[in-house]
N, C-alpha and C. Protein backbone atom coordinates (compact mmCIF):
# COMPACT_ATOMS: atom_id res chain seq x y z
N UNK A 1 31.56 22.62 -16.10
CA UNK A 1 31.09 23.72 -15.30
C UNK A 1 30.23 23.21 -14.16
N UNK A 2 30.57 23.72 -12.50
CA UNK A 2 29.60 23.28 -11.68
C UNK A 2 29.06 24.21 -11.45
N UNK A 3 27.79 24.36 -10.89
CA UNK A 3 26.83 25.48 -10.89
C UNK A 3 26.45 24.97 -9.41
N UNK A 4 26.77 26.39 -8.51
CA UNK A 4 25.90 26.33 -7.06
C UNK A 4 24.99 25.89 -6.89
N UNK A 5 24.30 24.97 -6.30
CA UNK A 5 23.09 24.31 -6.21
C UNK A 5 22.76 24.51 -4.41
N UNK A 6 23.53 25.15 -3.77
CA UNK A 6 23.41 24.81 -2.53
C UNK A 6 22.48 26.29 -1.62
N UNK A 7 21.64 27.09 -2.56
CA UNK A 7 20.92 28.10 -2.38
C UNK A 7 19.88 27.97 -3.24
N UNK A 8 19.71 26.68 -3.51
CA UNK A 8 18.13 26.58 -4.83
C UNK A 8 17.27 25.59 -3.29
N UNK A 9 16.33 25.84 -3.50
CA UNK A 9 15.10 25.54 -2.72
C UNK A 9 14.95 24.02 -2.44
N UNK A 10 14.48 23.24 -1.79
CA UNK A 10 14.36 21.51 -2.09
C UNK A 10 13.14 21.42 -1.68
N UNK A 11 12.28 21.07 -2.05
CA UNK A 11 10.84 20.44 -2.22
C UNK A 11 10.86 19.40 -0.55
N UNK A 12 9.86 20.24 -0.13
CA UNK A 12 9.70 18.90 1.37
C UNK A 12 8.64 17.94 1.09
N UNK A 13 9.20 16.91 0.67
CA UNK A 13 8.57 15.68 0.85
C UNK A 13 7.73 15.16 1.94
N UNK A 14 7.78 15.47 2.74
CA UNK A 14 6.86 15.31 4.44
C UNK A 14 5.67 16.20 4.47
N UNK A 15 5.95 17.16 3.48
CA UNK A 15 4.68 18.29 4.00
C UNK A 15 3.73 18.31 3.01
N UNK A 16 2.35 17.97 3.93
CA UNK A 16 1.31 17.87 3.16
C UNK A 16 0.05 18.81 3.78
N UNK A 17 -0.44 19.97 2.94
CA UNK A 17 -0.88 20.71 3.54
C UNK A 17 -2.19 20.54 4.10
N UNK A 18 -2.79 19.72 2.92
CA UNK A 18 -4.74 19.36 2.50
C UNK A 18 -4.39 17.78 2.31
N UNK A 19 -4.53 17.01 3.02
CA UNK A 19 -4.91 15.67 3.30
C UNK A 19 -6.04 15.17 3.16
N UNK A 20 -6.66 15.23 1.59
CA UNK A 20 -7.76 15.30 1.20
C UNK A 20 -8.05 13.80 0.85
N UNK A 21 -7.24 13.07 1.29
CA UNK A 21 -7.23 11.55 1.06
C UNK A 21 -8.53 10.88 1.69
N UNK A 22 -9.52 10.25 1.62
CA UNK A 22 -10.68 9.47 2.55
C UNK A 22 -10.04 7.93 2.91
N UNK A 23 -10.66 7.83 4.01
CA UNK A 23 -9.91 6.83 4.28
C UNK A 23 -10.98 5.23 3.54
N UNK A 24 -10.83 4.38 3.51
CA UNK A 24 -11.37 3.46 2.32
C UNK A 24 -12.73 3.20 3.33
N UNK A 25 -13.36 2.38 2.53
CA UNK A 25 -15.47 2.19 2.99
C UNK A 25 -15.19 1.80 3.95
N UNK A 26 -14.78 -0.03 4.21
CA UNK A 26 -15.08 -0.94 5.25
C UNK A 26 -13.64 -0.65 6.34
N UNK A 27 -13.09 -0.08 5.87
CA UNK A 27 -11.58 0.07 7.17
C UNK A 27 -11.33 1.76 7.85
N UNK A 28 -10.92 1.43 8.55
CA UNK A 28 -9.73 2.69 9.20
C UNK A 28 -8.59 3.64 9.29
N UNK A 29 -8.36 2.54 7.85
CA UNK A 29 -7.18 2.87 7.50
C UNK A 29 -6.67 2.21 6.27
N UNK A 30 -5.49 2.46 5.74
CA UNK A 30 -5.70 1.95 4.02
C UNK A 30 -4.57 0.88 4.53
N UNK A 31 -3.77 0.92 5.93
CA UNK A 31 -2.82 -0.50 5.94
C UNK A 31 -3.59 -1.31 6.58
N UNK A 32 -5.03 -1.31 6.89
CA UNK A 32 -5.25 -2.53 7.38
C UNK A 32 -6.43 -3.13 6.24
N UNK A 33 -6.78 -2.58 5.15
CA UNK A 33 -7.25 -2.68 4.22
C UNK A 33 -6.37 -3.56 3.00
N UNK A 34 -4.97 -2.68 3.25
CA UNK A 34 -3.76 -3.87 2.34
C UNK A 34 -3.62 -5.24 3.08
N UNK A 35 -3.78 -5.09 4.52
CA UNK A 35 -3.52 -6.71 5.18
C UNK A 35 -4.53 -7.49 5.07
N UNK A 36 -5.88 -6.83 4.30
CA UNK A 36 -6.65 -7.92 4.18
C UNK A 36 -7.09 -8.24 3.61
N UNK A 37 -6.59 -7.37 2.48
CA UNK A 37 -6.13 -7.63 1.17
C UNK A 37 -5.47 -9.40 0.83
N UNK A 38 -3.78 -8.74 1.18
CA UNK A 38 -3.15 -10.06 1.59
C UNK A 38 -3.17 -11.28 2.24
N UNK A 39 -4.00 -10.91 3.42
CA UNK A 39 -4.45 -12.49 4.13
C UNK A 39 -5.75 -13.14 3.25
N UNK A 40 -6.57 -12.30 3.17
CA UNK A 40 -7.58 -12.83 1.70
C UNK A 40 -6.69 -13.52 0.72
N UNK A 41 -5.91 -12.94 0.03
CA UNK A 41 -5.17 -13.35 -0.95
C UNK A 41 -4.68 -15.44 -0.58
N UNK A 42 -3.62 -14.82 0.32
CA UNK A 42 -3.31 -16.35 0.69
C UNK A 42 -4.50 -17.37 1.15
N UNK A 43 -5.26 -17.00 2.02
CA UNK A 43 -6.43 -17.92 2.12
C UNK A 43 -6.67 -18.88 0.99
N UNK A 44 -7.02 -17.47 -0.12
CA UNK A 44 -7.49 -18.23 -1.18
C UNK A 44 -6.34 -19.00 -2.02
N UNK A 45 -5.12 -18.89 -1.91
CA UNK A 45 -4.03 -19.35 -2.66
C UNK A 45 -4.06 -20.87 -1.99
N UNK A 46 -3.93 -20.89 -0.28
CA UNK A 46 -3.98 -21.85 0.21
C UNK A 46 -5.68 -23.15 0.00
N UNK A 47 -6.41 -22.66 -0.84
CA UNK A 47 -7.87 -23.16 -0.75
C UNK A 47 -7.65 -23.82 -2.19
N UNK A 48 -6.93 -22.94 -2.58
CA UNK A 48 -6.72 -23.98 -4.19
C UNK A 48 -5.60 -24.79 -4.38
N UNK A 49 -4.49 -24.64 -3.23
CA UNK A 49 -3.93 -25.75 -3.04
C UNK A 49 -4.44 -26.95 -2.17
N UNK A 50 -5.22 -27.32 -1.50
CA UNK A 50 -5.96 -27.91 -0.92
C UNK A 50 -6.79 -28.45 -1.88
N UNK A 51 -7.97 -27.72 -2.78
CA UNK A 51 -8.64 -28.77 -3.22
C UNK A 51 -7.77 -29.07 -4.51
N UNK A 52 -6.75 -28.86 -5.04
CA UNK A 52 -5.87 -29.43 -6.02
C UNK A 52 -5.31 -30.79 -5.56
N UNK A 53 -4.76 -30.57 -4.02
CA UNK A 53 -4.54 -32.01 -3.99
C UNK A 53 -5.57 -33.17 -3.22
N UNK A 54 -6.87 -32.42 -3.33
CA UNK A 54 -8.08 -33.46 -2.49
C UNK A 54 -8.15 -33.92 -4.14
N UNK A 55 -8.51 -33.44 -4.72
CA UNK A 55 -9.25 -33.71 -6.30
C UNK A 55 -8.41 -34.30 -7.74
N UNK A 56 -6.69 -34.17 -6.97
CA UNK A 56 -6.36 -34.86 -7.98
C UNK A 56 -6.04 -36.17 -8.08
């Protein structure tokens, strides 16, 4: 059995009425908060490859 589906309602994904989101402490925005996130990240990935091979 197929059942009409093409008069049932669809949920809009785009619409947001109350954007009650804050934007984070030290940033502007939450993607430049993830990039520095990530460049932090590698820094430090790159700092322990460095003294791994000064020290071994």
């Amino acid at each position: 059995m197929h059942e009409n589906t093409t008069n049932m309602p669809t949920p809009d994904t785009n619409f947001d009425e109350h954007n009650d989101e804050a934007p984070p402490a030290l940033f502007r925005s939450w993607s430049q908060m993830y990039a520095f996130v990530l460049i932090l990240h590698a820094i430090i990935i790159a700092l322990f490859y460095i003294f791994t091979h000064a020290y071994s």
